[in-house]
Protein backbone atom coordinates (compact mmCIF):
# COMPACT_ATOMS: atom_id res chain seq x y z
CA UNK A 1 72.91 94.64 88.57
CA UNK A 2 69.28 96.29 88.12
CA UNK A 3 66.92 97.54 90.20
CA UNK A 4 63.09 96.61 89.95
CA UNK A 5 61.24 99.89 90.88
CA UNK A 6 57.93 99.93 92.95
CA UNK A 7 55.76 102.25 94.59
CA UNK A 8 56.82 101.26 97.60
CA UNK A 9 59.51 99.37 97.37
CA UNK A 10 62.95 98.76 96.06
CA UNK A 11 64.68 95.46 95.21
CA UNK A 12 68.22 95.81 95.06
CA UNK A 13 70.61 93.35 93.90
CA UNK A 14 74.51 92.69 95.44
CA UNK A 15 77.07 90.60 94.33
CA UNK A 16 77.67 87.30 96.23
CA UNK A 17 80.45 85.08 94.85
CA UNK A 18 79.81 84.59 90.91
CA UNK A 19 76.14 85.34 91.50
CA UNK A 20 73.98 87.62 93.26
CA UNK A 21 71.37 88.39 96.35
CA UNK A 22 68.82 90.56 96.14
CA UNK A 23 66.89 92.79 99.00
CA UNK A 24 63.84 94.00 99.27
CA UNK A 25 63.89 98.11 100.91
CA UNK A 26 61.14 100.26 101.54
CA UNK A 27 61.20 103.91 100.56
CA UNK A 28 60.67 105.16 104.11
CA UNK A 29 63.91 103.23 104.98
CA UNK A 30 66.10 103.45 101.81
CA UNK A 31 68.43 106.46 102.18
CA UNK A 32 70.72 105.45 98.90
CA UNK A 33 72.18 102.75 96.71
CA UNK A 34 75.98 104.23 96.29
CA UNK A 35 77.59 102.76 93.57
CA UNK A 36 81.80 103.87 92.56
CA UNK A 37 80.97 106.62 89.46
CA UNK A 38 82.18 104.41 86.71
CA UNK A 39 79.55 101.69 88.25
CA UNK A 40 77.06 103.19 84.79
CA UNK A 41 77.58 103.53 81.53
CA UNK A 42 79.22 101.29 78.83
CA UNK A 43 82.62 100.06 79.68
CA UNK A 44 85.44 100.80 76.90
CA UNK A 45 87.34 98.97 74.74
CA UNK A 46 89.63 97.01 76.52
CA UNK A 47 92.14 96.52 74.27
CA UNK A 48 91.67 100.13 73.24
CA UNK A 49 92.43 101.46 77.46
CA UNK A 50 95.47 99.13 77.28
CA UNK A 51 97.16 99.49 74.35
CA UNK A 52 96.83 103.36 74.61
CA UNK A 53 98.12 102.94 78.63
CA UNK A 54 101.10 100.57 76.98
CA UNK A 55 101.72 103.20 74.66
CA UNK A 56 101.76 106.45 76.45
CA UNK A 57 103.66 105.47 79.62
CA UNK A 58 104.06 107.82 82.52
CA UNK A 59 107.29 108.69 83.52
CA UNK A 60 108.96 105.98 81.51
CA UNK A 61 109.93 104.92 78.35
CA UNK A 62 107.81 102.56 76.62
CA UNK A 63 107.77 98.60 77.47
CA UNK A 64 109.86 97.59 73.92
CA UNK A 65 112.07 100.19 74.60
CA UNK A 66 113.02 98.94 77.56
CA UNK A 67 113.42 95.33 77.16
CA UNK A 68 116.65 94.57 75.12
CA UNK A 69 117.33 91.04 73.76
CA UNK A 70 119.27 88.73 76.24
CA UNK A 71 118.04 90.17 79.36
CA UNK A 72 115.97 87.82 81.24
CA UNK A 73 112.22 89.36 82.10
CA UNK A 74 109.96 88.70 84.88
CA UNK A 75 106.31 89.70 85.18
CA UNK A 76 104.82 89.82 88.44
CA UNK A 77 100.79 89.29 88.80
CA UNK A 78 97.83 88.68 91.42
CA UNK A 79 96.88 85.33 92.72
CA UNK A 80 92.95 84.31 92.51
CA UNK A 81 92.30 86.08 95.30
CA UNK A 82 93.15 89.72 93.76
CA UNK A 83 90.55 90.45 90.80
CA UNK A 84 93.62 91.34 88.42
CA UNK A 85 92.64 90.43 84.61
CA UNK A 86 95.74 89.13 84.34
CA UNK A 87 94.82 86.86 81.76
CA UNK A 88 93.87 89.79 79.51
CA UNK A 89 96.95 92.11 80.08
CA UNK A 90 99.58 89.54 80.03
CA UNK A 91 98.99 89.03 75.79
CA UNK A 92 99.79 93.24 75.63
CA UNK A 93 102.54 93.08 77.80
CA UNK A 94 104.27 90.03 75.79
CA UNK A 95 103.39 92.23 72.65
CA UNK A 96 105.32 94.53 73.73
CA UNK A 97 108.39 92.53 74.93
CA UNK A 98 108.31 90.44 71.23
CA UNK A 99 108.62 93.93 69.94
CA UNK A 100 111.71 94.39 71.89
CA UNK A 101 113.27 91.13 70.38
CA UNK A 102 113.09 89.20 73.63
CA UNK A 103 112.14 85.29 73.15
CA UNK A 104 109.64 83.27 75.33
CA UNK A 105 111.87 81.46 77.01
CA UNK A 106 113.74 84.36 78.45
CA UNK A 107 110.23 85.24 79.90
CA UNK A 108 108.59 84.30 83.70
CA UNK A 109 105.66 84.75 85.05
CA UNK A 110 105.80 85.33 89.40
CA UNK A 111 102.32 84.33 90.54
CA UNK A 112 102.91 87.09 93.88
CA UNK A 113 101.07 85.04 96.86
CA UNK A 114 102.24 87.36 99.63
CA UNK A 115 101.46 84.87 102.51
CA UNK A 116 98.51 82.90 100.69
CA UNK A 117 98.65 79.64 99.36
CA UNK A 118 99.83 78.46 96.46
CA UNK A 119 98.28 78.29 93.33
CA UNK A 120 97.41 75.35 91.88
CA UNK A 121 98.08 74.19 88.26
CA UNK A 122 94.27 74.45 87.24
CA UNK A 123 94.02 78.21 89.02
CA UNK A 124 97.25 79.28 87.13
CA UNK A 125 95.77 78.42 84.07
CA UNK A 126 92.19 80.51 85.30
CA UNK A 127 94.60 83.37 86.37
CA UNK A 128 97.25 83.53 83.18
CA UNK A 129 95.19 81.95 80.46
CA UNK A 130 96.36 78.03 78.86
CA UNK A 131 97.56 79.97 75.96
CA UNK A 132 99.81 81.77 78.24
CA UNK A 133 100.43 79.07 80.68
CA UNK A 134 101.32 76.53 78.00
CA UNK A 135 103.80 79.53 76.07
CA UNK A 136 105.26 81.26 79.45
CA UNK A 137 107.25 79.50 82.50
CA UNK A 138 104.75 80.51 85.60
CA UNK A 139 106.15 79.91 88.90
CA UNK A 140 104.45 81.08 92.63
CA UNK A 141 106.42 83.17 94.70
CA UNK A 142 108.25 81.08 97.68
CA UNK A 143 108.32 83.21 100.82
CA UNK A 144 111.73 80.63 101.65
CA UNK A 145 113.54 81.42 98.80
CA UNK A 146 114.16 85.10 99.14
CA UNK A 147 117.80 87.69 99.17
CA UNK A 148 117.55 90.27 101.53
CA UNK A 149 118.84 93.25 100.29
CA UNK A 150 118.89 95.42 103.01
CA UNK A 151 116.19 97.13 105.86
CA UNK A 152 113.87 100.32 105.40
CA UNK A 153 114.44 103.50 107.37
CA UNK A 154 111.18 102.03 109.20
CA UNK A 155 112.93 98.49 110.23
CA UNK A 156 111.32 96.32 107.82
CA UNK A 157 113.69 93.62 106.35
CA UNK A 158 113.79 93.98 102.56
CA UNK A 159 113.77 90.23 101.05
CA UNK A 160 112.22 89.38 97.88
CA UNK A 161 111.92 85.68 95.92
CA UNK A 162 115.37 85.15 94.47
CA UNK A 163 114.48 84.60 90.74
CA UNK A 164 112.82 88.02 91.02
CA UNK A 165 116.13 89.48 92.58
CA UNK A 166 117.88 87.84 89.46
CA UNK A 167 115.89 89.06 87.00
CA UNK A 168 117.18 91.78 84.58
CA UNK A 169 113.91 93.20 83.81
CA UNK A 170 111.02 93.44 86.29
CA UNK A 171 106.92 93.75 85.13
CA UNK A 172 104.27 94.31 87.59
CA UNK A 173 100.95 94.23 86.66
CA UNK A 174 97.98 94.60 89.41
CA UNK A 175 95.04 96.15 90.08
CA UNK A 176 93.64 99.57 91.66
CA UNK A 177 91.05 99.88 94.18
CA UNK A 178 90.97 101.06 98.06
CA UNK A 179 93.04 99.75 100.90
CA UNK A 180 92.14 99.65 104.05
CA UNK A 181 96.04 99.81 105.28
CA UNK A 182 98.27 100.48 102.52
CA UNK A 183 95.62 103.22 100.83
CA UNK A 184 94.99 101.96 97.77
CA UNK A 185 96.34 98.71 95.92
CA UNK A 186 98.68 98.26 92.92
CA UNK A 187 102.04 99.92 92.23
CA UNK A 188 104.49 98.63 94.23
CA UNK A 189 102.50 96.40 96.40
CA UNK A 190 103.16 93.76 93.99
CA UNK A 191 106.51 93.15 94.98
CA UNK A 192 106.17 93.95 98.71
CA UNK A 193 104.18 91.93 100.09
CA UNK A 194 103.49 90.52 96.83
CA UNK A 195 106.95 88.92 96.55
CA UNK A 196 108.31 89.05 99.73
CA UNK A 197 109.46 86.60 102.96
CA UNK A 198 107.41 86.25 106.15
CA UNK A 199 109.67 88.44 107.68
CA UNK A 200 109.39 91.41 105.11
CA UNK A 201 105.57 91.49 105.17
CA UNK A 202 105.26 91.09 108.91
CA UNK A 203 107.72 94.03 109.88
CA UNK A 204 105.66 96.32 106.85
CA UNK A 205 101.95 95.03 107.73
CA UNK A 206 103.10 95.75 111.68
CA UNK A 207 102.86 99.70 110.42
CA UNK A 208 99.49 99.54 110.17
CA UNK A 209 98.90 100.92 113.94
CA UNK A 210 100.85 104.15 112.83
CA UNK A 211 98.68 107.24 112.15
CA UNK A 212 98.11 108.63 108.43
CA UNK A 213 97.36 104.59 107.74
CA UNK A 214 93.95 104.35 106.17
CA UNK A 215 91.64 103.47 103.07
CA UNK A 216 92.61 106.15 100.23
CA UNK A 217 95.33 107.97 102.13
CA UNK A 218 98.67 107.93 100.35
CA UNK A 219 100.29 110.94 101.50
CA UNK A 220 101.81 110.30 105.06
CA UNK A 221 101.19 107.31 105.01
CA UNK A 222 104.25 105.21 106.69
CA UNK A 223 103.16 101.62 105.27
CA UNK A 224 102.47 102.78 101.71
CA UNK A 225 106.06 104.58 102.43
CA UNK A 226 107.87 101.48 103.37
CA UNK A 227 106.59 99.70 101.07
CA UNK A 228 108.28 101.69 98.46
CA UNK A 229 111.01 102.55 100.25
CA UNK A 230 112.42 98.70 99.92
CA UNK A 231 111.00 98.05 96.69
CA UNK A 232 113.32 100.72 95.45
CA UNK A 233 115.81 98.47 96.96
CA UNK A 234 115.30 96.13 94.24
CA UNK A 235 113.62 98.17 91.41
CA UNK A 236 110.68 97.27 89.01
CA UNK A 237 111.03 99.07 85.66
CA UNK A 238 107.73 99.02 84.63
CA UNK A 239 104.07 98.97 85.72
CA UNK A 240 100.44 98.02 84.32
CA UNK A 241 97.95 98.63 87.09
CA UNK A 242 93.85 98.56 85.97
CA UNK A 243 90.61 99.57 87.65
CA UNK A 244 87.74 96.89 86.96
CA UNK A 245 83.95 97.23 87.44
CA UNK A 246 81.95 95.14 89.61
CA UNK A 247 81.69 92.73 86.35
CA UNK A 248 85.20 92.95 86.25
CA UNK A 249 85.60 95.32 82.91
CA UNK A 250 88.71 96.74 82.63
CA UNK A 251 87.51 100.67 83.21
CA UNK A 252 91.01 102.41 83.23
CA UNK A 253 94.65 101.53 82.51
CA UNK A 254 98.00 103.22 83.48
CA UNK A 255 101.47 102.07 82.88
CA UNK A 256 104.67 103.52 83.10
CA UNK A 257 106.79 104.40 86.25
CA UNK A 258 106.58 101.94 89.47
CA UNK A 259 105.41 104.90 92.11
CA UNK A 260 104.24 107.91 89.03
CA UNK A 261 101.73 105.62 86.84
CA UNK A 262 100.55 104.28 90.45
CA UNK A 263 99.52 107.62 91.34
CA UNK A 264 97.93 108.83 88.33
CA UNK A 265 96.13 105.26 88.54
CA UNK A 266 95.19 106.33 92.43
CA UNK A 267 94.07 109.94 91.51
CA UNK A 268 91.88 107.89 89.39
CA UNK A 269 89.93 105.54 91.63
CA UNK A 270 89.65 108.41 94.37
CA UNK A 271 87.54 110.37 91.72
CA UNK A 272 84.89 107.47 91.12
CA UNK A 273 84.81 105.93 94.75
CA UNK A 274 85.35 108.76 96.97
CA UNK A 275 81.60 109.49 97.39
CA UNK A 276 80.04 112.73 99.63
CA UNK A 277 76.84 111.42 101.98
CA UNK A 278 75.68 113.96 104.71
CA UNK A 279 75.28 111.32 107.52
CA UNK A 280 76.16 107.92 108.54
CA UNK A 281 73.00 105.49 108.14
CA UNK A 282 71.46 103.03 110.74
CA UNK A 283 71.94 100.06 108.43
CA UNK A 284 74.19 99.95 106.08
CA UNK A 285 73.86 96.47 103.28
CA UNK A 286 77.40 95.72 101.33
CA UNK A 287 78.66 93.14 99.27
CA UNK A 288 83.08 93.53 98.65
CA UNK A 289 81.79 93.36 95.22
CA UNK A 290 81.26 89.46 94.62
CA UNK A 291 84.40 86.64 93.56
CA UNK A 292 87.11 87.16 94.38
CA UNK A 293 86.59 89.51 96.97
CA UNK A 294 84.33 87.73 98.79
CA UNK A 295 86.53 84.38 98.13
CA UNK A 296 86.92 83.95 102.13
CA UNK A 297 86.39 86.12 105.11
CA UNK A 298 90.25 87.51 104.39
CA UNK A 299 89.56 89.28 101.80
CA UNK A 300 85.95 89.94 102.44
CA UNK A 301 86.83 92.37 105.75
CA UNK A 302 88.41 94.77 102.96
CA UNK A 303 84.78 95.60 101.68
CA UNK A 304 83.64 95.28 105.17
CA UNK A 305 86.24 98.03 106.25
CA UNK A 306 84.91 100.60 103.78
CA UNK A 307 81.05 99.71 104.49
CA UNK A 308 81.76 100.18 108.64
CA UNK A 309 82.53 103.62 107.46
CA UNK A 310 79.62 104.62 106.32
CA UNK A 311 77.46 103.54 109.55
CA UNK A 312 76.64 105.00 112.75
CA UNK A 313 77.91 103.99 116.11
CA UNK A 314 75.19 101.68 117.47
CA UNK A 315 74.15 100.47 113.80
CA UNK A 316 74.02 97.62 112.10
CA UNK A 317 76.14 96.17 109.10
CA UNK A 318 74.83 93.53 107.04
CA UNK A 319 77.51 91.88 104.71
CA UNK A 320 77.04 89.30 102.30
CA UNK A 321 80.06 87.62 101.13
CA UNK A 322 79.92 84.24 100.07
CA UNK A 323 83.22 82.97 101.63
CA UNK A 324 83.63 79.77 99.81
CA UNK A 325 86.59 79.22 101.23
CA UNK A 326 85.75 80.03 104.42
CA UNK A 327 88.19 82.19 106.47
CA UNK A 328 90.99 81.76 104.39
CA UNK A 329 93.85 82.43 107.47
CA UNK A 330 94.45 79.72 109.83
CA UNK A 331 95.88 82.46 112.12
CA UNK A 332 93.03 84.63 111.95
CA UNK A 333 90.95 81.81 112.49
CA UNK A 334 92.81 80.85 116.02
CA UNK A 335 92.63 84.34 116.95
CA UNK A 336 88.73 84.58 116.81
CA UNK A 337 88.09 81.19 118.24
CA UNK A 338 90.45 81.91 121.32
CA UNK A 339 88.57 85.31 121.73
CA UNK A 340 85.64 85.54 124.18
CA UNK A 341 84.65 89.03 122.91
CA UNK A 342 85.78 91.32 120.00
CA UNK A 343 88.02 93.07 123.10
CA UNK A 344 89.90 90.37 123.74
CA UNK A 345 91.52 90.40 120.23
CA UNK A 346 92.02 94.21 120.21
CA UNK A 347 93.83 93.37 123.72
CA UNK A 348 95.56 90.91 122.09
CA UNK A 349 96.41 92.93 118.98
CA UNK A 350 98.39 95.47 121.20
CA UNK A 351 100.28 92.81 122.89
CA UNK A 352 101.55 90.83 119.68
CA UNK A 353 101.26 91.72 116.22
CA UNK A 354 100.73 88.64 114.33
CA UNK A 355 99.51 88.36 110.67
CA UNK A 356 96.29 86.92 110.51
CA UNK A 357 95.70 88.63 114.28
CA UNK A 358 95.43 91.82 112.83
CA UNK A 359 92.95 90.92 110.55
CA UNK A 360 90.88 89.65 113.76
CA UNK A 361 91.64 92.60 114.92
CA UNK A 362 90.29 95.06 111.97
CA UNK A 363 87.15 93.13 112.27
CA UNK A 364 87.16 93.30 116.24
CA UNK A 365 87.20 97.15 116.08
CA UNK A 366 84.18 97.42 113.71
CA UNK A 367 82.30 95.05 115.87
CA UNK A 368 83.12 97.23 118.76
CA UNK A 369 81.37 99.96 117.81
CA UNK A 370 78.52 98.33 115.32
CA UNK A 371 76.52 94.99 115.03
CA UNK A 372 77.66 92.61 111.92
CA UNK A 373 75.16 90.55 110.13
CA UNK A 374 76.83 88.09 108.36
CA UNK A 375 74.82 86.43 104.73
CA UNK A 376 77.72 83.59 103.54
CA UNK A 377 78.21 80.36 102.71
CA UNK A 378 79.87 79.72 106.13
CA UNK A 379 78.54 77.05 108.71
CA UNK A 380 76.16 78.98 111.46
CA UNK A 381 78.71 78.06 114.27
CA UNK A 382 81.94 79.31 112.64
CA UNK A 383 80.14 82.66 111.91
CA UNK A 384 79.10 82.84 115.27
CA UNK A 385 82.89 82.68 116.42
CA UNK A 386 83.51 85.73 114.01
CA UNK A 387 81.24 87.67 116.68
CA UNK A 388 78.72 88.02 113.67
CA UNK A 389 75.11 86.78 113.49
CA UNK A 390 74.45 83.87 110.69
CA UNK A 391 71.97 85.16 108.20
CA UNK A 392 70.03 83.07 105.48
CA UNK A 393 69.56 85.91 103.44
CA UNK A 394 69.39 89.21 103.11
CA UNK A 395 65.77 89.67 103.85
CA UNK A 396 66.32 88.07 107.01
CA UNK A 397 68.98 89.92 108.00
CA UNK A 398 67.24 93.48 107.23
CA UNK A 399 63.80 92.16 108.83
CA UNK A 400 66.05 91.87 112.40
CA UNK A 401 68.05 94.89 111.78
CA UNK A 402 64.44 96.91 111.54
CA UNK A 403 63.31 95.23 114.97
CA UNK A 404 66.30 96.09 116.56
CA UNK A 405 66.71 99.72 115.63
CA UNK A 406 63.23 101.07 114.51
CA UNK A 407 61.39 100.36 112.15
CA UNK A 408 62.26 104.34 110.68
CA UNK A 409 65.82 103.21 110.49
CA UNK A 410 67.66 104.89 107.18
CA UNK A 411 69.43 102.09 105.03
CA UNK A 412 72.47 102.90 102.44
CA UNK A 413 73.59 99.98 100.42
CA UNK A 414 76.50 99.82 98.93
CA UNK A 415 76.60 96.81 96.23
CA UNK A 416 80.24 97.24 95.75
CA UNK A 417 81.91 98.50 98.97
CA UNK A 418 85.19 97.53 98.34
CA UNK A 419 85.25 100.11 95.25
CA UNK A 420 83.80 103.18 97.53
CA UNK A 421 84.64 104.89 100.93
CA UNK A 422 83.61 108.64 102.00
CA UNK A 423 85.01 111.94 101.37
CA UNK A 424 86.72 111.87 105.00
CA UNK A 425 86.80 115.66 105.18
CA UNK A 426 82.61 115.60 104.60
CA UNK A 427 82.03 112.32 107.12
């Protein structure tokens, strides 16, 4: 990403899918460009970050000390949705398990899918590597298969994919960013919802209506509790958790301890995406930070929920998110087209929590209080029964939002939203 300096204006560049859209600000209107601190610079080594992060666990012993021949080891990673390099940690991690004696075939691979699709053959290969895929048994996670081990103190039903269960060894990898629900991603969130049935991540994702729930809050948090609370049911020995940059760099790398590395890995992203900004703008311009953020309109309302922070009530968001694959949630889809106003899903929300509905619903409540300007890939119509206005570009979009609100109106842009949120104690 660059930015082409004039005296007037400023042409700013976001990411949208595997590309990029530019805009065009003025500097009477352009109040900042926030990008997460690690956004500059030269990324590190990556082999060097995860080797050392390998090496020096937190709060456990290393990997190969672990692992003892005979045991049977399984390694849970992200589906295409999640921007997890798995294909460039998995080679460490199997480094380190050789070390400990244990043979291939006593290896698996869980591709965790929470409620998403499956994976095809082609996208396991994109996600793991063909080295990998070809050497390593990969299997998706089957929300029907599943033990239940127990329930949380919380009332969730604790019920993970049986070949996890039987496992003698459990890997997580995954990677760190914000969360609009569970705080921040990673850690245990692998496993639950990662791994778990229909039931499990319903009862969990239901918490998200408590208070203390929110983007960067870990502490008092009751889902991030729950969460953990059952995955300690079953137990995962061992953690690798990165931070990427919007070109998807591995920045940072912690390992070690299930809920301990995940922290230190938290403390971590807080520092170079909790940002200070002394008042909310008129317009705020976002991207989730390109593929696969921005795969479908699922995962795109993550980036959306950290931009709608930074704008006034009354304001206008502009996101562009390329949504290939549309909305991605045939519930969440139902939910917006039975709506006849962002109301009627928070209405509905209160009345039935439904997965998928409360994604409606987290875009419902930014629309209630803001105007969303949507720049995708999306037919006009379907964005229209979003409650968003269709965009061709970003230009466009921008051009109206100045009619609407002045054309004085401060602009932040935030290129990769769904790395950055505010200091809540200075917003």
């Amino acid at each position: 990403m660059s930015n082409h300096m004039t005296m007037t204006t400023t042409t700013v560049w976001l990411p949208y899918g595997e590309h990029s859209l530019s805009v065009d600000l003025s500097g009477k209107n352009l109040l900042d460009i926030i990008l997460p601190k690690a956004g500059a610079g030269e990324a590190p080594n990556e082999a060097h970050v995860i080797r050392a992060a390998l090496e020096n666990p937190i709060g456990s012993p290393r990997l190969c000390d672990l692992a003892h021949k005979g045991q049977r080891i399984a390694i849970v990673t992200s589906d295409l949705t999640r921007p997890c390099p798995s294909d460039r940690l998995l080679p460490h991690v199997l480094q380190e398990l050789v070390a400990a004696g244990i043979p291939d075939e006593d290896i698996f691979i869980v591709i965790g899918l929470g409620l998403h699709r499956p994976m095809t053959e082609e996208e396991i290969d994109r996600i793991v590597s063909p080295q990998v895929h070809r050497r390593i048994r990969v299997v998706n996670h089957d929300v029907e298969d599943v033990v239940h081990l127990g329930v949380t103190s919380r009332g969730t039903p604790v019920e993970f994919f049986r070949p996890l269960v039987e496992a003698d060894v459990r890997v997580c990898l995954g990677n760190l960013e914000f969360h609009w629900f569970a705080g921040f991603s990673g850690g245990a969130k692998a496993v639950l919802p990662g791994c778990s049935s229909h039931l499990s991540v319903t009862a969990n994702h239901a918490l998200m209506v408590r208070p203390g729930v929110g983007s960067g809050r870990i502490q008092g948090n009751p889902l991030r509790e729950d969460i953990e609370e059952g995955v300690a049911m079953l137990g995962v020995d061992f953690i690798l958790n990165v931070a990427v940059d919007g070109e998807h760099n591995i920045l940072e790398a912690v390992a070690g301890e299930v809920t301990a590395a995940h922290r230190r890995g938290c403390e971590a992203i807080a520092e170079r995406g909790k940002v200070k900004v002394s008042h909310k703008a008129d317009i705020v311009i976002a991207s989730p930070g390109g593929f696969p953020k921005d795969i479908n309109m699922y995962q795109a309302h993550k980036g959306l929920e950290n931009a709608a922070y930074f704008v006034r009530d009354g304001g206008v968001l502009i996101l562009a998110a390329e949504c290939r694959e549309a909305i991605g949630n045939q519930t969440f889809e139902e939910w917006m087209f039975a709506a006849g106003s962002p109301q009627d899903v928070l209405t509905r929300i209160q009345r039935e929590f439904v997965l998928g509905g409360h994604k409606a619903a987290g875009i419902a409540n930014i629309e209630r209080r803001a105007k969303v300007y949507l720049v995708s890939s999306m037919p006009e119509d379907l964005v229209q029964h979003l409650f968003m206005t269709p965009f061709p570009g970003l230009n466009e979009a921008l051009e109206v939002a100045l009619q609407d609100l002045g054309p004085d109106s401060q602009v932040l842009v935030l290129p990769q939203a769904g790395s950055i949120i505010p200091d809540f104690d200075k917003i």
